[in-house]
Protein backbone atom coordinates (compact mmCIF):
# COMPACT_ATOMS: atom_id res chain seq x y z
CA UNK A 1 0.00 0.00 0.00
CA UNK A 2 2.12 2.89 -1.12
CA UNK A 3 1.66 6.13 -0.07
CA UNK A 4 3.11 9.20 -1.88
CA UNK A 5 3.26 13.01 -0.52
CA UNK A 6 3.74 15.46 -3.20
CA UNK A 7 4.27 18.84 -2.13
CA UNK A 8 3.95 22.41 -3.88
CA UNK A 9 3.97 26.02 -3.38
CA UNK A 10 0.48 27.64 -4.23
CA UNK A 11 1.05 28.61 -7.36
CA UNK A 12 -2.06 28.23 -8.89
CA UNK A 13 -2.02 24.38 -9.83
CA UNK A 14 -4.95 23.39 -11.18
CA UNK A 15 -7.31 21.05 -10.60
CA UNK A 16 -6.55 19.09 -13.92
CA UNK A 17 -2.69 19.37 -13.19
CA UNK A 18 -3.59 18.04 -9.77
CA UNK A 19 -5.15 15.27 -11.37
CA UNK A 20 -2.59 14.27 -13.92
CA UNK A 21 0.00 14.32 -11.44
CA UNK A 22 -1.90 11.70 -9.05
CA UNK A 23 -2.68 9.60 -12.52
CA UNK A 24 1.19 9.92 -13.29
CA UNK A 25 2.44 9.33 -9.61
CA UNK A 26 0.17 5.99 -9.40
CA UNK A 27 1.11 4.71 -13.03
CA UNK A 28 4.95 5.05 -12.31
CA UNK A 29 4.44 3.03 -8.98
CA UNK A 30 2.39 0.48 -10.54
CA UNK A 31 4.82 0.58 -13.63
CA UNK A 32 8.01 0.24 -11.29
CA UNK A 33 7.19 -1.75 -8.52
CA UNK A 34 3.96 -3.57 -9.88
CA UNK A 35 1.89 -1.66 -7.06
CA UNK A 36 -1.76 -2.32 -7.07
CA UNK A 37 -3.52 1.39 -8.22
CA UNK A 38 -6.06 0.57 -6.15
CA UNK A 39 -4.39 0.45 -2.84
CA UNK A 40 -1.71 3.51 -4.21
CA UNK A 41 -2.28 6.73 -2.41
CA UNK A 42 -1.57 10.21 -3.85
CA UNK A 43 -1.73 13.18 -1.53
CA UNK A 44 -0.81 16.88 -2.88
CA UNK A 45 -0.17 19.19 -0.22
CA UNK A 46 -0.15 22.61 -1.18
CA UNK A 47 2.09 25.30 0.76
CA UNK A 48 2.06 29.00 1.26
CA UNK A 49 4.81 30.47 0.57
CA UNK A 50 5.66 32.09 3.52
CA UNK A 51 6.27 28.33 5.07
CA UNK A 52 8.55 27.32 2.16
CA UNK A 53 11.83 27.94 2.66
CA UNK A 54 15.39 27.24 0.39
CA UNK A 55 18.96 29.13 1.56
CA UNK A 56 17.64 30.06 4.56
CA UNK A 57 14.55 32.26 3.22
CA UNK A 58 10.80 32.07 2.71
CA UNK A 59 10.07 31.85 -0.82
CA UNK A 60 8.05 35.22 -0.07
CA UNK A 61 11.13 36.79 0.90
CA UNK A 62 13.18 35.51 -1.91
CA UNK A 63 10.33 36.87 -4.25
CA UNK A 64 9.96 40.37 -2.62
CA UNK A 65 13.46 40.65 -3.06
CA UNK A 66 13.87 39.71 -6.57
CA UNK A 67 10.76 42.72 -7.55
């Protein structure tokens, strides 16, 4: 029973993008490791940018910065 946590900034991903990305996720898995689709979980976690950080800075601050 695989379980996979994809995360991304809000960024306006859309609800067909969402959905591709859980088809593709599952179809690698059962591709791969001959995982049963129905027992493969996809979860998409979707995260502000203020709580995403790389080099020591919110993404928000790396973006403010870069305007």
């Amino acid at each position: 029973m695989p379980y996979v946590n994809v995360r991304v900034t809000k960024t306006g991903v859309t609800a067909a993008q969402k959905a591709e990305i859980i088809k593709g996720v599952t179809d690698l898995l059962v591709r791969v490791l001959g995982k049963d689709p129905q027992s493969t979980f996809v979860v998409i976690d979707e995260v502000e940018f203020e709580n995403w950080g790389i080099g020591g800075e919110s993404i928000a601050a790396r973006r403010a910065r870069a305007k």
